[in-house]
Protein backbone atom coordinates (compact mmCIF):
# COMPACT_ATOMS: atom_id res chain seq x y z
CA UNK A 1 -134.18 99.53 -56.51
CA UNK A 2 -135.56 103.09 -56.14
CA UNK A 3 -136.92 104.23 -53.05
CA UNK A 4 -140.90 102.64 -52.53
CA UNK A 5 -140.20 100.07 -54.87
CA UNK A 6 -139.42 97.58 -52.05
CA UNK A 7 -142.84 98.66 -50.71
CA UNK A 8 -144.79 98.44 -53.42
CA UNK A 9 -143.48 94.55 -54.53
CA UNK A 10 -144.08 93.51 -51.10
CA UNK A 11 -147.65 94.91 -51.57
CA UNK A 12 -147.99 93.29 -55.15
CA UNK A 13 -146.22 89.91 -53.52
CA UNK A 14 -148.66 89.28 -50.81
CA UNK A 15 -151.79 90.18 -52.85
CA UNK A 16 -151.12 87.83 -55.22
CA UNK A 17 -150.27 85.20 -52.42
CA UNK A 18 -153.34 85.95 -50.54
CA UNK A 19 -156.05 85.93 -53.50
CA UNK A 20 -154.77 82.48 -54.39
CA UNK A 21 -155.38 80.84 -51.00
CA UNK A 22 -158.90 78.68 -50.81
CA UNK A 23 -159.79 81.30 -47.34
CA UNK A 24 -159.63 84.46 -50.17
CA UNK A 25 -162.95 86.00 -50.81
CA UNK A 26 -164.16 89.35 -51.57
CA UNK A 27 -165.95 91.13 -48.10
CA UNK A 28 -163.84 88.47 -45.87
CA UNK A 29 -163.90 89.78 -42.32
CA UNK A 30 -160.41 88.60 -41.44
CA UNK A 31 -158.54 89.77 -37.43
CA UNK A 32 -154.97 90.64 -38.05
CA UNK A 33 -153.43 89.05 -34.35
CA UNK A 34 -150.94 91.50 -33.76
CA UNK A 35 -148.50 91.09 -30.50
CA UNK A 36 -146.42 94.19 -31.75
CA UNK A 37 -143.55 92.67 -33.05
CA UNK A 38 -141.82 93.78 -36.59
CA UNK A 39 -143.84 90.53 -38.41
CA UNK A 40 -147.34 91.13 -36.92
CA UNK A 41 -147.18 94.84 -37.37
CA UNK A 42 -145.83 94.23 -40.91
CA UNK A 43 -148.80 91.91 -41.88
CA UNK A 44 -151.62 94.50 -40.21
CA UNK A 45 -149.71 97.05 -42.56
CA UNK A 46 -150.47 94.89 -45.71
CA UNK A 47 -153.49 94.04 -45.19
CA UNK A 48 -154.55 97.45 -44.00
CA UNK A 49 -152.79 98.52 -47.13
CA UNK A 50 -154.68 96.25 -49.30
CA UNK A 51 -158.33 96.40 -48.08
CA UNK A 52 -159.44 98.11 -50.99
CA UNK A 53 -158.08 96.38 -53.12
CA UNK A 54 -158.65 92.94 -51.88
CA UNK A 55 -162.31 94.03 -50.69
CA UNK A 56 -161.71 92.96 -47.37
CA UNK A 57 -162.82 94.11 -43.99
CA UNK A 58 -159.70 94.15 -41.59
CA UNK A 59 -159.72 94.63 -37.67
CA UNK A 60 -156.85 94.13 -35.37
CA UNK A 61 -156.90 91.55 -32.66
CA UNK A 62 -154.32 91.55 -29.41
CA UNK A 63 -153.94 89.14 -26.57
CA UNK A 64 -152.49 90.13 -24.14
CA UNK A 65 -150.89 87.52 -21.44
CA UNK A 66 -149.77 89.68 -18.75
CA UNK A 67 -146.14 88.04 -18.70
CA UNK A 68 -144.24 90.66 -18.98
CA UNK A 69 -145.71 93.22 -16.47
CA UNK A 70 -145.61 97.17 -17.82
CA UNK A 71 -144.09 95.46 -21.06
CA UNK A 72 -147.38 94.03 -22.27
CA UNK A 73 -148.56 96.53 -21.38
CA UNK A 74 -147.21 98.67 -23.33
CA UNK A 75 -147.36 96.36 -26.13
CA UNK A 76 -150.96 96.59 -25.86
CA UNK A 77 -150.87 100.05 -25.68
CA UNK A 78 -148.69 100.40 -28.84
CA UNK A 79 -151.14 98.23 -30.86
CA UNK A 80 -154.11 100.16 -29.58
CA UNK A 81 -152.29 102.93 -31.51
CA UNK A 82 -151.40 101.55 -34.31
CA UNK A 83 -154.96 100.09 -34.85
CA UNK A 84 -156.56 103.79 -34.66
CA UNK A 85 -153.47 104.94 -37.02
CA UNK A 86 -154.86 102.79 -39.38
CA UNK A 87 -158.50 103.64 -38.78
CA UNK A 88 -158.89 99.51 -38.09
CA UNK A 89 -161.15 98.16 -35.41
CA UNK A 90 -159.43 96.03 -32.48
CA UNK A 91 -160.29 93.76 -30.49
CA UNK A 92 -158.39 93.11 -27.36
CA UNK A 93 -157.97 89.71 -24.98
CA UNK A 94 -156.37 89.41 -21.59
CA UNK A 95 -155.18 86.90 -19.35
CA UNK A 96 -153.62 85.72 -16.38
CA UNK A 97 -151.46 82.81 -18.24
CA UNK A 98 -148.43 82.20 -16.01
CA UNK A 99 -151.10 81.98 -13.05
CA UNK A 100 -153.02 79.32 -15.15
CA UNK A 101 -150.03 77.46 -16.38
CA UNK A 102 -149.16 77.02 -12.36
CA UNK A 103 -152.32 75.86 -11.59
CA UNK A 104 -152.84 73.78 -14.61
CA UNK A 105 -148.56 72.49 -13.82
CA UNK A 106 -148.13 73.22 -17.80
CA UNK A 107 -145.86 75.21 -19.76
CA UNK A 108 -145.45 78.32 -19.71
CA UNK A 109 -145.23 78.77 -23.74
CA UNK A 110 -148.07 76.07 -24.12
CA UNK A 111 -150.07 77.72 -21.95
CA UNK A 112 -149.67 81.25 -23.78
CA UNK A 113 -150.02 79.68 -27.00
CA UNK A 114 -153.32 78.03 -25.96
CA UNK A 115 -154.74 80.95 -24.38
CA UNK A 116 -154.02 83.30 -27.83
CA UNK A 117 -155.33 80.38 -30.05
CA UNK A 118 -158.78 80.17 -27.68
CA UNK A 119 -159.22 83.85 -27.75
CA UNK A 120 -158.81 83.96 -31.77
CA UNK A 121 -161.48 80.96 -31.82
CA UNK A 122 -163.67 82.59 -29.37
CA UNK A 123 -163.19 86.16 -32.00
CA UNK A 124 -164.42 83.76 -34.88
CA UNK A 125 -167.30 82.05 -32.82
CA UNK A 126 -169.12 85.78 -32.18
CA UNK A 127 -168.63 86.79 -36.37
CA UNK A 128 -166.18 89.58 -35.28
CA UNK A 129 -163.62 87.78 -37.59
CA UNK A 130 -164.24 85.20 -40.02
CA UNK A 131 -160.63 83.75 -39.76
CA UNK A 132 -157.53 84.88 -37.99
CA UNK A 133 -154.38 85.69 -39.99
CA UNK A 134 -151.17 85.27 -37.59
CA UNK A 135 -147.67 86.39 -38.64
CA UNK A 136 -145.48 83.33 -38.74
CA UNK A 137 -142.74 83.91 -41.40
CA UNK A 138 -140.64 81.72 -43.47
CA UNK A 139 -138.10 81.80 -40.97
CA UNK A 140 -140.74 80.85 -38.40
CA UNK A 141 -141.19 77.71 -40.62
CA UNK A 142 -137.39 76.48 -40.52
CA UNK A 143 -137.10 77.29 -36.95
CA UNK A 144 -139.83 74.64 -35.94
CA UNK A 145 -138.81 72.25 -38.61
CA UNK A 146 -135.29 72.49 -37.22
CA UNK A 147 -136.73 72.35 -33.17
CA UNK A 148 -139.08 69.03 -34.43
CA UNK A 149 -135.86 67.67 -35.81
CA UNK A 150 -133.52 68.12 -32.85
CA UNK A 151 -136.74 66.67 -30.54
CA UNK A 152 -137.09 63.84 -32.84
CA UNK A 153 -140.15 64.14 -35.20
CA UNK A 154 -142.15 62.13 -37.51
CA UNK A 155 -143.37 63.06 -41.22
CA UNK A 156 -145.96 65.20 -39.84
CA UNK A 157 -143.11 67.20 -37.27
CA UNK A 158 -141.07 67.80 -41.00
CA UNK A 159 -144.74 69.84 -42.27
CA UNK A 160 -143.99 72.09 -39.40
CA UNK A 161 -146.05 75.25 -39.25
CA UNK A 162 -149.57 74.74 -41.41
CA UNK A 163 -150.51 77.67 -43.77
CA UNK A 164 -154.00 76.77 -42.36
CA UNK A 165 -155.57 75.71 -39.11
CA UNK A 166 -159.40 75.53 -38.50
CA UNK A 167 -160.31 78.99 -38.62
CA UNK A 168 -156.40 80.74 -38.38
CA UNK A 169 -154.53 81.21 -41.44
CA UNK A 170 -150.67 82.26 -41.84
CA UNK A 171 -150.35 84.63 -45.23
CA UNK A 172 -146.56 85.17 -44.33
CA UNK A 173 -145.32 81.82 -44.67
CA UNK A 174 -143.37 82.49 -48.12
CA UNK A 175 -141.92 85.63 -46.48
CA UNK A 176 -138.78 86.31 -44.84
CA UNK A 177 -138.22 88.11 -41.72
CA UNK A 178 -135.53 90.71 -43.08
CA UNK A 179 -138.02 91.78 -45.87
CA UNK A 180 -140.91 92.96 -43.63
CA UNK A 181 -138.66 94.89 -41.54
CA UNK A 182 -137.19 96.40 -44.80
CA UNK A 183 -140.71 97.16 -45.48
CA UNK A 184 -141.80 98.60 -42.35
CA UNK A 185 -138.73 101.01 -42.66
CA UNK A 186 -140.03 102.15 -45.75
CA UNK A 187 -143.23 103.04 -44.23
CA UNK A 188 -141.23 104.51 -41.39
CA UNK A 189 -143.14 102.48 -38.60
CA UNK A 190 -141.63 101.37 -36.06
CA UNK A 191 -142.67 98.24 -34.05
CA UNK A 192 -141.79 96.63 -30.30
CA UNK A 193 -138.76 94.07 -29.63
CA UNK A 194 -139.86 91.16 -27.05
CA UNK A 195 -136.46 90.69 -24.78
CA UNK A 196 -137.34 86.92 -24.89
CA UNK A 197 -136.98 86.58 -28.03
CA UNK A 198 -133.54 87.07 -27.82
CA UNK A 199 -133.03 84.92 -24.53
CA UNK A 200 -130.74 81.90 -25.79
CA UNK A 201 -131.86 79.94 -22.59
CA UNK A 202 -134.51 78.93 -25.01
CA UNK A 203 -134.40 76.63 -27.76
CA UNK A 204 -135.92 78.60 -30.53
CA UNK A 205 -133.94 81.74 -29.36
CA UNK A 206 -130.68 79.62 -30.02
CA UNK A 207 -131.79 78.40 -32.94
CA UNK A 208 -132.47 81.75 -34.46
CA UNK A 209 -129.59 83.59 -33.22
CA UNK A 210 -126.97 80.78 -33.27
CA UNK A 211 -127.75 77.93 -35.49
CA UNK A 212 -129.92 79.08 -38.33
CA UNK A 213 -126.84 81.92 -39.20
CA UNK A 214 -124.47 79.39 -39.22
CA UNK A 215 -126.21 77.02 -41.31
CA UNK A 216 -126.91 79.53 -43.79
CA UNK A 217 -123.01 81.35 -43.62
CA UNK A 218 -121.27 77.70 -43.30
CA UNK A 219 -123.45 75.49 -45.04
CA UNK A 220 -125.95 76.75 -47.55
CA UNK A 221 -127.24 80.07 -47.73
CA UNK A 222 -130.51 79.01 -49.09
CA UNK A 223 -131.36 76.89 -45.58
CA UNK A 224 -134.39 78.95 -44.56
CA UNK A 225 -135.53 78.30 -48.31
CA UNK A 226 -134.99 74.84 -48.55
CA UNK A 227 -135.97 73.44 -44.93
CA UNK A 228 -139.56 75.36 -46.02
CA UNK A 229 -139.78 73.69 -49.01
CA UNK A 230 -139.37 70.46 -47.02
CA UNK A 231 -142.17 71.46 -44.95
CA UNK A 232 -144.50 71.93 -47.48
CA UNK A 233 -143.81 68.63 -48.75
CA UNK A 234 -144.17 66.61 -45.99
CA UNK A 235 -147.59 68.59 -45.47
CA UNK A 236 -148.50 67.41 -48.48
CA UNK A 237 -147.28 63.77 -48.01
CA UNK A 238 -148.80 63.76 -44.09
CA UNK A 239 -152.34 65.17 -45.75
CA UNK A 240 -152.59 62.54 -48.01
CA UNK A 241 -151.41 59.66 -45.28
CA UNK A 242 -154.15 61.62 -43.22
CA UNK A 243 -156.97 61.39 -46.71
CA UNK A 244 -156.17 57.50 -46.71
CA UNK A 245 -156.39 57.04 -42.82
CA UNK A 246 -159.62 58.88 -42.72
CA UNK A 247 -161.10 56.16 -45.87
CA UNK A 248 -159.64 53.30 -44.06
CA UNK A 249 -161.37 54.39 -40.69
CA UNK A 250 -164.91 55.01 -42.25
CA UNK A 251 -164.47 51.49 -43.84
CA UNK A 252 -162.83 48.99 -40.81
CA UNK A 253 -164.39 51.23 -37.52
CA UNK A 254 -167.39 50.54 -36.20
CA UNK A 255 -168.75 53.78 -33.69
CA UNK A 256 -170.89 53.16 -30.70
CA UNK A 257 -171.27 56.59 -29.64
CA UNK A 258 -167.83 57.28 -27.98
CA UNK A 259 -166.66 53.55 -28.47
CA UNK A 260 -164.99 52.47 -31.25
CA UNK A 261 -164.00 49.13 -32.12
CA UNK A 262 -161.96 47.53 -35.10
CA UNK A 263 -160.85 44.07 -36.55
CA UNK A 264 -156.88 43.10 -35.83
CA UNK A 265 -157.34 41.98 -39.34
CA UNK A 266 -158.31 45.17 -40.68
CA UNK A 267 -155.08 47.10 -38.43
CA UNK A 268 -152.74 44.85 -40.24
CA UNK A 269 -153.67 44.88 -43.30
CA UNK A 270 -155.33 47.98 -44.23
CA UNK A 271 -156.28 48.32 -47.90
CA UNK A 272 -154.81 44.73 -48.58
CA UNK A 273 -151.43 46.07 -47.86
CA UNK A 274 -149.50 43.08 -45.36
CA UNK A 275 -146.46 43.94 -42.82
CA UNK A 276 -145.01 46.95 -45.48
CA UNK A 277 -144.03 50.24 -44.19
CA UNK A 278 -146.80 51.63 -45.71
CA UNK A 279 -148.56 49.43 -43.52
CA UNK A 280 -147.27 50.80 -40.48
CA UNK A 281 -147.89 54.57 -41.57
CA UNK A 282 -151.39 53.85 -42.58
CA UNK A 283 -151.90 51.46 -38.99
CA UNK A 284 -150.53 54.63 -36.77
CA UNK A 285 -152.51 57.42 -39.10
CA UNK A 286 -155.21 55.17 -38.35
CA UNK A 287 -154.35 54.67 -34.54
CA UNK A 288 -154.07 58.61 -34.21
CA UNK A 289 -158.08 59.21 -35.61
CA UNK A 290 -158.99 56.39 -33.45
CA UNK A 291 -158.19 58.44 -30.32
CA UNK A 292 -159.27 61.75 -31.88
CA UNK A 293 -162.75 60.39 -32.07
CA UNK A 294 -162.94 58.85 -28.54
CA UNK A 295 -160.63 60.94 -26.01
CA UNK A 296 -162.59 62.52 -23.46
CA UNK A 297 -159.67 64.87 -22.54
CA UNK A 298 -156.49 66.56 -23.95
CA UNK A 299 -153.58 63.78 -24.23
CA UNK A 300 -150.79 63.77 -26.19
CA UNK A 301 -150.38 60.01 -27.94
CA UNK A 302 -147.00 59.07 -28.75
CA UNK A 303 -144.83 56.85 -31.00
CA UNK A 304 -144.36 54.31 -27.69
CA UNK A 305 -148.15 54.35 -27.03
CA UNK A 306 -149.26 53.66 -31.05
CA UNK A 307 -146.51 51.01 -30.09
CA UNK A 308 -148.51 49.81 -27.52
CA UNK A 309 -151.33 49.52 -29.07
CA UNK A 310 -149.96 47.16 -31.90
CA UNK A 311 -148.27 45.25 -29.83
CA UNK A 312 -152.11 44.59 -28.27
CA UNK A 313 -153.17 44.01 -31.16
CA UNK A 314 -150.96 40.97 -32.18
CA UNK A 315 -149.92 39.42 -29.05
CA UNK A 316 -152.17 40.81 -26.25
CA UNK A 317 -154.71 38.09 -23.94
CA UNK A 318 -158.51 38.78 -24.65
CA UNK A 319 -159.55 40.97 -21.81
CA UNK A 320 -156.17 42.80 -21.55
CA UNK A 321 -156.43 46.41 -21.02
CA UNK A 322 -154.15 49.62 -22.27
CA UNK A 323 -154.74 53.26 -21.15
CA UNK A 324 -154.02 56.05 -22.79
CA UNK A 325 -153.50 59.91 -22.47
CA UNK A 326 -156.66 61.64 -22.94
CA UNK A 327 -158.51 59.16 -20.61
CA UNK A 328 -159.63 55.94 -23.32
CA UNK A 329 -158.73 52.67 -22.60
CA UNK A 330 -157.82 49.93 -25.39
CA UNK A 331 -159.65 46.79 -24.41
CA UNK A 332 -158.15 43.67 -26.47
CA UNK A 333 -161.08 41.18 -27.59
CA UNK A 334 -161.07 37.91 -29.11
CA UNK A 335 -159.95 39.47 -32.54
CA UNK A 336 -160.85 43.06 -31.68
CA UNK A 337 -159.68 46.36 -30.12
CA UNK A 338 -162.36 48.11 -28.19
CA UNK A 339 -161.35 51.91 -27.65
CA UNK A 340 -163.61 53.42 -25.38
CA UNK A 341 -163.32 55.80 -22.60
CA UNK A 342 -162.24 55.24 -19.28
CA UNK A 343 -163.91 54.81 -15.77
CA UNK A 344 -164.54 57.64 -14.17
CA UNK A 345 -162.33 59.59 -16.52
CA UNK A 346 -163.20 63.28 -16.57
């Protein structure tokens, strides 16, 4: 392949990709989050690359989390540059996330995650961006497939990364890390390394260094492929689980304001369907937008507490009472379950 030719079938690859995606419109305003790593830089180059062509207005958008003292910094510094290099507008967020994660007694990475995702909603809310388009790469994908594997996941774990959430979309998804870096050599632009992305104290670090190349050199080479493709299939299995949950709930729940109650008969047998496994996924599906609908807090719900719940259900006293994360309780009546939320729970 001649010199540029890389370049220019990356360019042709991710139009295509992006003017098939529901999001695509002509005079989009889409934010480009860019930390400064090869992938983010790589997507601000496309799209910046493509505006004309895909008749979209592109700005930049940075948070920076202050975790890595002159180093973020600098990152931020390097994006500012790269923004006015490309003569795109950016739009910058800071924060004081390690200090909030103590307070809050969270992790670290959860904390940083949830302070970038607020500040890209918070970018949508005030029409700078319409949506957010975030780097995460094919490799990305098998990576958190692998981690939800390891941690012990469900069908929904397998869909791992979503191409779209609420108002953030990931373009890059069918795109593998080498590539972009090939491309970004072409355009002879360089981008920042993150030392923590190489520390193998942490999970996804060992993954990526360490299992992944193994996989791929002693197993299959196409790993990264294939453990995507999984992905994408479960997402579409989980969505339509989530389709038939969300028709089941509108026809067995009955809302009183943040209350919601439902028959035992209607848990067990949803749609007519009696102790079946597809039973059990709709009952938990079902469980899950229960407690989306009522919880007055964040609270993560597990496999043990939808456990809980059924067990409640089918063999709990009238009057017995279940709480659970995100401040509901589950009330047992005489052949009922009352969610509502708790006492005093803020």
């Amino acid at each position: 392949m001649q010199k540029g030719q890389f370049k220019e079938k990356i360019q042709r690859r991710f139009a295509e990709y992006v003017k098939g995606q529901p999001w695509f419109r002509a005079g989009l305003k889409i934010g480009v989050g860019v930390s400064g790593g090869a992938d983010s830089v790589a997507l601000l180059m496309l799209f910046a690359d493509l505006r004309s062509k895909l008749g979209m207005v592109v700005s930049a958008v940075h948070f920076n989390h202050k975790l890595r003292g002159k180093e973020s910094d600098a990152d931020e510094k390097f994006v500012a540059g790269l923004a006015e290099k490309l003569g795109v507008p950016l739009h910058v967020g800071r924060g004081d996330v390690a200090g909030k994660a103590k307070r809050e007694k969270a992790n670290l990475e959860d904390a940083a995650r949830r302070a970038r995702y607020g500040f890209f909603e918070r970018i949508a809310d005030q029409g700078v961006a319409e949506i957010v388009a975030t780097a995460h790469t094919m490799d990305d994908q098998a990576e958190t497939v692998l981690a939800h594997i390891v941690r012990g996941t469900g069908v929904a774990g397998l869909a791992g990364i979503h191409s779209v959430a609420g108002t953030v979309v990931r373009p890059l998804l069918e795109f593998r890390h080498d590539e972009l870096r090939k491309y970004l050599r072409e355009k002879k632009q360089t981008w920042r390394e993150d030392a923590t992305n190489r520390d193998t104290a942490r999970m996804r670090a060992r993954m990526r260094s360490k299992l992944l190349p193994l996989l791929e050199k002693q197993f299959n080479p196409a790993v990264v492929e294939h453990l995507a493709a999984l992905a994408q299939r479960a997402h579409e299995q989980a969505s339509f689980v989530e389709e038939l949950a969300g028709h089941l709930f509108d026809q067995s729940v009955v809302m009183n304001g943040n209350r919601a109650r439902i028959s035992v008969a209607a848990m067990f047998n949803p749609f007519g369907v009696e102790q079946s496994a597809t039973s059990s996924v709709l009952r938990a599906k079902l469980i899950q937008e229960i407690v989306k609908r009522t919880r007055q807090r964040r609270g993560q719900v597990s496999a043990g507490h939808i456990g809980a719940i059924v067990v409640l259900a089918k063999s709990g006293e009238p009057g017995k009472r279940l709480q659970i994360p995100g401040g509901i309780d589950v009330v047992k009546e005489t052949d009922a379950l009352l969610f509502q939320p708790r006492p005093n729970s803020r």
